[in-house]
C-alpha atoms as a PDB file:
ATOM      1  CA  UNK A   1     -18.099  49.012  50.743  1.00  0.00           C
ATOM      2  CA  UNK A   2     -21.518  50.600  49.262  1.00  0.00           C
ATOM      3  CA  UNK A   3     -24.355  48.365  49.427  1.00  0.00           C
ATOM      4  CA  UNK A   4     -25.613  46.956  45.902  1.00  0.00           C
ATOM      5  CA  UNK A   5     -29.112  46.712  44.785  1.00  0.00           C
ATOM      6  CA  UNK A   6     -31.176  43.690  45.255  1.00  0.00           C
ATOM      7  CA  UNK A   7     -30.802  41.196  42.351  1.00  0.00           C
ATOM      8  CA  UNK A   8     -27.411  42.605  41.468  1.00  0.00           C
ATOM      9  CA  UNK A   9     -25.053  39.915  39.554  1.00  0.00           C
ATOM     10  CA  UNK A  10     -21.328  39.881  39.088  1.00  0.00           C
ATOM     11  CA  UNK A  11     -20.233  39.459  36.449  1.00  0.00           C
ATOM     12  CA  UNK A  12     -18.049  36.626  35.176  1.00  0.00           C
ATOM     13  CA  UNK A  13     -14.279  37.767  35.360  1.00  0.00           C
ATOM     14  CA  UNK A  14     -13.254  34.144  33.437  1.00  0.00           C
ATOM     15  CA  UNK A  15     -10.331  34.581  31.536  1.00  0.00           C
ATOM     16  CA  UNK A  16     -10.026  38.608  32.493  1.00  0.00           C
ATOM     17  CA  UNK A  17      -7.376  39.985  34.250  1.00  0.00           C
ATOM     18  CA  UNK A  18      -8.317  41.966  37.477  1.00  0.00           C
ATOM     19  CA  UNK A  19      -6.010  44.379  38.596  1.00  0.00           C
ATOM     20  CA  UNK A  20      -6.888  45.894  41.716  1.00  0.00           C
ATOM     21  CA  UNK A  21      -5.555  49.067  43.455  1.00  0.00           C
ATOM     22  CA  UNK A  22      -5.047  49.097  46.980  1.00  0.00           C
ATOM     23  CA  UNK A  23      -5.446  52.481  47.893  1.00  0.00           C
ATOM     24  CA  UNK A  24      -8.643  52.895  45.383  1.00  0.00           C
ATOM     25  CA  UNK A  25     -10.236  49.999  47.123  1.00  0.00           C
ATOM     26  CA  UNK A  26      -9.290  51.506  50.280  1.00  0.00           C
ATOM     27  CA  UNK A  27     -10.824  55.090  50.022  1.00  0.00           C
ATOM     28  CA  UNK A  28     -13.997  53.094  49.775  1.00  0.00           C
ATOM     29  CA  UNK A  29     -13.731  50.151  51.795  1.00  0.00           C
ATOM     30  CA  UNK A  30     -13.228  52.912  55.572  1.00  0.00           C
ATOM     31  CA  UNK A  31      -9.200  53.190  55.445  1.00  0.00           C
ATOM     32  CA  UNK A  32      -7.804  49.612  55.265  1.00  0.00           C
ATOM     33  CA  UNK A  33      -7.594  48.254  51.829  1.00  0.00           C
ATOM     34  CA  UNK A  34      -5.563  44.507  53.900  1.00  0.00           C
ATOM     35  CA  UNK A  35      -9.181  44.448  55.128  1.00  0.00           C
ATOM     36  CA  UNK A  36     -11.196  46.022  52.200  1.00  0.00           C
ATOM     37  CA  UNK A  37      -9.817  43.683  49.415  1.00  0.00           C
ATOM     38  CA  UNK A  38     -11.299  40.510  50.924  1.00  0.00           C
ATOM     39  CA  UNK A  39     -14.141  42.219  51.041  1.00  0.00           C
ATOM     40  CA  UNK A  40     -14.390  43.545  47.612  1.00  0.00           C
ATOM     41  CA  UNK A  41     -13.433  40.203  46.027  1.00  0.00           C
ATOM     42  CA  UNK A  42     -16.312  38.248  47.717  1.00  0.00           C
ATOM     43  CA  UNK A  43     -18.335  40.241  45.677  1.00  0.00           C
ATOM     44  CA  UNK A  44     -16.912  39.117  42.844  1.00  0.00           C
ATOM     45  CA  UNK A  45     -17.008  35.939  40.557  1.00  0.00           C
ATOM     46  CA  UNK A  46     -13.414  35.649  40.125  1.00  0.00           C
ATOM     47  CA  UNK A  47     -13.456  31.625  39.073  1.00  0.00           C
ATOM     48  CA  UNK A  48     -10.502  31.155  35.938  1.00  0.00           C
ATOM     49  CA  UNK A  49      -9.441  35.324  36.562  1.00  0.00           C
ATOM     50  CA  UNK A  50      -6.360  36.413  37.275  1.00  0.00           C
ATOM     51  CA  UNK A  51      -5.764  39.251  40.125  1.00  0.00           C
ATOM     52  CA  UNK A  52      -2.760  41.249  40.544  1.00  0.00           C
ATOM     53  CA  UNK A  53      -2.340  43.866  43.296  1.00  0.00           C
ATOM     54  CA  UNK A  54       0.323  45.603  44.445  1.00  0.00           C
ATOM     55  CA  UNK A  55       2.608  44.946  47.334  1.00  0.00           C
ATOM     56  CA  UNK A  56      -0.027  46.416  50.307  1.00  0.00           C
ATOM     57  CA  UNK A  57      -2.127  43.510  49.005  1.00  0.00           C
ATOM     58  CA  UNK A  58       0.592  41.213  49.208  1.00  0.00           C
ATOM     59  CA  UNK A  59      -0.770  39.405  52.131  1.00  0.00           C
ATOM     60  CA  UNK A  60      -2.008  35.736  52.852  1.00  0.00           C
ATOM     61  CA  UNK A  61      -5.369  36.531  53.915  1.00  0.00           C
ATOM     62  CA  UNK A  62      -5.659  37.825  50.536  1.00  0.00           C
ATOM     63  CA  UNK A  63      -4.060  34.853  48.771  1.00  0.00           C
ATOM     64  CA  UNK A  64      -6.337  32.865  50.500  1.00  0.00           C
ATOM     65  CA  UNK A  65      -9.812  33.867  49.169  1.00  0.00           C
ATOM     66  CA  UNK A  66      -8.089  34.793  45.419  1.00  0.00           C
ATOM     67  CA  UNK A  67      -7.225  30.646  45.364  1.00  0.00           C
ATOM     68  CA  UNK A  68     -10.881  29.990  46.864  1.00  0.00           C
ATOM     69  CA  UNK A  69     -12.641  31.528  44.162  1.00  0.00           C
ATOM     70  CA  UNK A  70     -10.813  29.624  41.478  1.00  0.00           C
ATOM     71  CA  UNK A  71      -8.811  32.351  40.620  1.00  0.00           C
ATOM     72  CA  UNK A  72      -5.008  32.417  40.544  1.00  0.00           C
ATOM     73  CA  UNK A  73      -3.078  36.141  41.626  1.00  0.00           C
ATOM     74  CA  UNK A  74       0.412  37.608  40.630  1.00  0.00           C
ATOM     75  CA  UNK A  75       1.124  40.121  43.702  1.00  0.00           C
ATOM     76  CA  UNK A  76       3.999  42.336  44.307  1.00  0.00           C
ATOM     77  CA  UNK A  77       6.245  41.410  46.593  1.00  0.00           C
ATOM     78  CA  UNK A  78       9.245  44.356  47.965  1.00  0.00           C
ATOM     79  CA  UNK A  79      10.922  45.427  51.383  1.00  0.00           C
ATOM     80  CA  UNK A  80       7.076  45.286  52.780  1.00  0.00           C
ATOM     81  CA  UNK A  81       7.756  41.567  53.908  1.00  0.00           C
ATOM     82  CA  UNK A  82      11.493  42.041  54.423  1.00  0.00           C
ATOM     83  CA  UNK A  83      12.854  38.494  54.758  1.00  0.00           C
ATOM     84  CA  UNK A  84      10.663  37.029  52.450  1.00  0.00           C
ATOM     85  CA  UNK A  85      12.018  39.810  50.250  1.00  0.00           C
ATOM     86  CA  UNK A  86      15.145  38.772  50.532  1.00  0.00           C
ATOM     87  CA  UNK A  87      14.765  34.957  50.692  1.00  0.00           C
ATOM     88  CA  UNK A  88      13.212  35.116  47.541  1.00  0.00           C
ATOM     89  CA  UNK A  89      15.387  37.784  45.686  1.00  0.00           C
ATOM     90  CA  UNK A  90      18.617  35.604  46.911  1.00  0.00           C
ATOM     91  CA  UNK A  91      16.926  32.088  46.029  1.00  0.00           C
ATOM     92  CA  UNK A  92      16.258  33.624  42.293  1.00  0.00           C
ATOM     93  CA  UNK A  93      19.822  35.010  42.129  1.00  0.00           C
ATOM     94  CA  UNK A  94      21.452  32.225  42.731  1.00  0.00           C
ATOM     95  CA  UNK A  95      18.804  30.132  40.234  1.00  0.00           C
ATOM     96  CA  UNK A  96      19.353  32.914  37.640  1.00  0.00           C
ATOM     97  CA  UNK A  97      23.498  32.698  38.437  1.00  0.00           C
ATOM     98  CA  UNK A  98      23.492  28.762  37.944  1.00  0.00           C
ATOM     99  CA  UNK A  99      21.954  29.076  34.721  1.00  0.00           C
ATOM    100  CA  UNK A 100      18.853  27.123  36.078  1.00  0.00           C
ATOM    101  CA  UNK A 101      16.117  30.033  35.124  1.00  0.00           C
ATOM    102  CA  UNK A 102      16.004  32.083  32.047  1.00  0.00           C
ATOM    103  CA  UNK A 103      15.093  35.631  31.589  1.00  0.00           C
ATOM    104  CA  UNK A 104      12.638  37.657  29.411  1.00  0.00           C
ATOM    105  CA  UNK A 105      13.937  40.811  28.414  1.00  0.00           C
ATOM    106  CA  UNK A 106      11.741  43.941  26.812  1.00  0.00           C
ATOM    107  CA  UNK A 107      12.574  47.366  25.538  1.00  0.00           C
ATOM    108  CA  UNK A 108      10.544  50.237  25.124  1.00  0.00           C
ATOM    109  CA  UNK A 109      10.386  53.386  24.676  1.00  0.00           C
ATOM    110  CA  UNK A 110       7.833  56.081  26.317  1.00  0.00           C
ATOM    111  CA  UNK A 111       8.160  59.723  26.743  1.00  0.00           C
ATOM    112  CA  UNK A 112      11.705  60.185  25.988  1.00  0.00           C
ATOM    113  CA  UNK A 113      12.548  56.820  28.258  1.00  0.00           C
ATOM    114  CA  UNK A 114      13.922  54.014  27.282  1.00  0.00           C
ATOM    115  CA  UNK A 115      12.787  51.066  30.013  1.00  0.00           C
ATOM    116  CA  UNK A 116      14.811  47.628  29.806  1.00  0.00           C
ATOM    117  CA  UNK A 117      12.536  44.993  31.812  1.00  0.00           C
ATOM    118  CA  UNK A 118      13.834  41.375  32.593  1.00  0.00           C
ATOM    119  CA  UNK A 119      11.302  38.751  33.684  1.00  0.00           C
ATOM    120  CA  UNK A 120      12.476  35.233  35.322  1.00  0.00           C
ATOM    121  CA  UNK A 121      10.062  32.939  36.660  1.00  0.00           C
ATOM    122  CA  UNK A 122      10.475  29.799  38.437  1.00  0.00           C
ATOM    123  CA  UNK A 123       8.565  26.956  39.468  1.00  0.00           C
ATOM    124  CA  UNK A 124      10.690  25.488  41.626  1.00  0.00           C
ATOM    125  CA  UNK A 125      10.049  26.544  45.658  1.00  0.00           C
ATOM    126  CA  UNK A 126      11.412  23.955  48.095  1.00  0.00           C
ATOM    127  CA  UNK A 127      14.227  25.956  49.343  1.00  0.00           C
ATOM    128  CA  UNK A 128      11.676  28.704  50.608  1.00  0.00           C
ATOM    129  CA  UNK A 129      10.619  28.655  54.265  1.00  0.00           C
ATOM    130  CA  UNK A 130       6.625  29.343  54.740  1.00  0.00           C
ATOM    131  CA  UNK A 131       5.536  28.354  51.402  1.00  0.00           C
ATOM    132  CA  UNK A 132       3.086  26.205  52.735  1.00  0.00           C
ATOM    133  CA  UNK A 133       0.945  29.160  54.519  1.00  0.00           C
ATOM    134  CA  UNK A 134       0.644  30.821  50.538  1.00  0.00           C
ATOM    135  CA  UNK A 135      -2.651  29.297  49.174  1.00  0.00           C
ATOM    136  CA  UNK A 136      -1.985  28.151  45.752  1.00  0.00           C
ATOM    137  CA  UNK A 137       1.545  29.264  45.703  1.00  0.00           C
ATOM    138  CA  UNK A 138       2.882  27.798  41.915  1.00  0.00           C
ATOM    139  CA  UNK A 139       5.938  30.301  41.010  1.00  0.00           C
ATOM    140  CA  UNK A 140       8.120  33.205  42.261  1.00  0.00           C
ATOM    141  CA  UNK A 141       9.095  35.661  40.430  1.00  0.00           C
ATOM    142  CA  UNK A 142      11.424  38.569  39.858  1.00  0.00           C
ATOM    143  CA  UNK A 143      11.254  41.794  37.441  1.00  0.00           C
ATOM    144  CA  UNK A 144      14.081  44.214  36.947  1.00  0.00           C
ATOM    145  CA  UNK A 145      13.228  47.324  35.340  1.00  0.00           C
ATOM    146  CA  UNK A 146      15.868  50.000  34.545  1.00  0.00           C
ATOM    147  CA  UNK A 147      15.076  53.581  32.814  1.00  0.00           C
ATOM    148  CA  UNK A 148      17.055  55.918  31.035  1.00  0.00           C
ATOM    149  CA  UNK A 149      16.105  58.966  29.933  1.00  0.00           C
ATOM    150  CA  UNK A 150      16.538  59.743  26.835  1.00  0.00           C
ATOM    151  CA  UNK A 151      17.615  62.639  24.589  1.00  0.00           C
ATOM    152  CA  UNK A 152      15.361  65.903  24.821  1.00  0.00           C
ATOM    153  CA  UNK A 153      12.561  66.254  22.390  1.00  0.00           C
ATOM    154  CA  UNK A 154      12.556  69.702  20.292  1.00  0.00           C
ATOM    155  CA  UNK A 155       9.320  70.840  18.788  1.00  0.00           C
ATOM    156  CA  UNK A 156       8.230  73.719  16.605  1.00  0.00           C
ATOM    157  CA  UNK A 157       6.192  76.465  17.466  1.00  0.00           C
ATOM    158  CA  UNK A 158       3.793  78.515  14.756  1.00  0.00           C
ATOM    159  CA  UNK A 159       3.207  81.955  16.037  1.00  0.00           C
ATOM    160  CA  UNK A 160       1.324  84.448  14.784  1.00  0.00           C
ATOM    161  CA  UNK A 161       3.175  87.088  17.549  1.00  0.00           C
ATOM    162  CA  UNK A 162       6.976  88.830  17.829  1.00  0.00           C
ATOM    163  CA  UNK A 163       8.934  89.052  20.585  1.00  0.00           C
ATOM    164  CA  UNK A 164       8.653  89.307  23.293  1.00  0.00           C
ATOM    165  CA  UNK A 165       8.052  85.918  23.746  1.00  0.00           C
ATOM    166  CA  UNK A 166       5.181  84.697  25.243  1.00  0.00           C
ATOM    167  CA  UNK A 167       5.635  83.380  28.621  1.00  0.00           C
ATOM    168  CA  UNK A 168       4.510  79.665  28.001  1.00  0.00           C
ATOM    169  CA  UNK A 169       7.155  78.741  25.841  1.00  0.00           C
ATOM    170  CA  UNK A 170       9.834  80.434  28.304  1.00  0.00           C
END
């Protein structure tokens, strides 16, 4: 991490979401963004903030400091932490299967995609093993996204040249 000036103030991240990138934090934090993110938060004034990082940052020595500064974090959690993974994917299954959790479900379309999203959250953790080492942990969550690509887009060209044609639009 660069050095910052003398006097230099965070400032207050209250209410803000902070979404930090891993492998940004890690091309200038010397090649390990587990260590690097500590780092860069204790610069910080996170208090009331929320941080999200993706799943390299998923880590408890990063939970840890997040919860410390009076911050809460939503972080990405895949095959990285394999049972864990699956402990949690099969305990929201079976909550979503039950009926006991409900899902959010968006659509939208983006560049000639059409993404479906569903959201379930739960509150309810007793049935996962190691949930006491996660500082501050409140909910688990799950988020399936699907994506189908849509019909192709056909667009006009104006030309003031004949044939043959030129060889961007080929």
């Amino acid at each position: 991490m660069k050095r910052l000036g003398v006097g230099w103030k965070a400032p207050c991240l209250a209410g803000k979401h902070l979404a930090i990138d891993g492998k940004t934090v890690r091309g200038s934090g010397g090649g390990n963004e587990i260590k690097a993110i500590p780092d860069l938060l204790a610069l910080l004034d996170i208090q009331g903030a929320t941080v999200t990082i993706e799943v390299m940052g998923t880590q408890k020595a990063i939970a840890a400091p997040i919860v410390e500064g009076g911050a809460d974090y939503v972080l990405a959690l895949k095959a990285n932490h394999p049972n864990w993974y699956e402990e949690v994917t099969l305990g929201m299954n079976t909550g979503y299967d039950a009926g006991q959790l409900s899902v959010l479900e968006t659509v939208a379309k983006d560049h000639g995609r059409l993404e479906t999203r569903c959201y379930t959250l739960s509150t309810r953790r007793d049935w996962l093993d190691g949930r006491a080492n996660w500082a501050g942990l409140n909910a688990l969550g799950m988020v399936e996204s699907r994506r189908e690509i849509g019909a192709k887009d056909r667009n006009g060209v104006v030309s003031s040249t004949v044939p043959p044609i030129p060889p961007c639009f080929v």
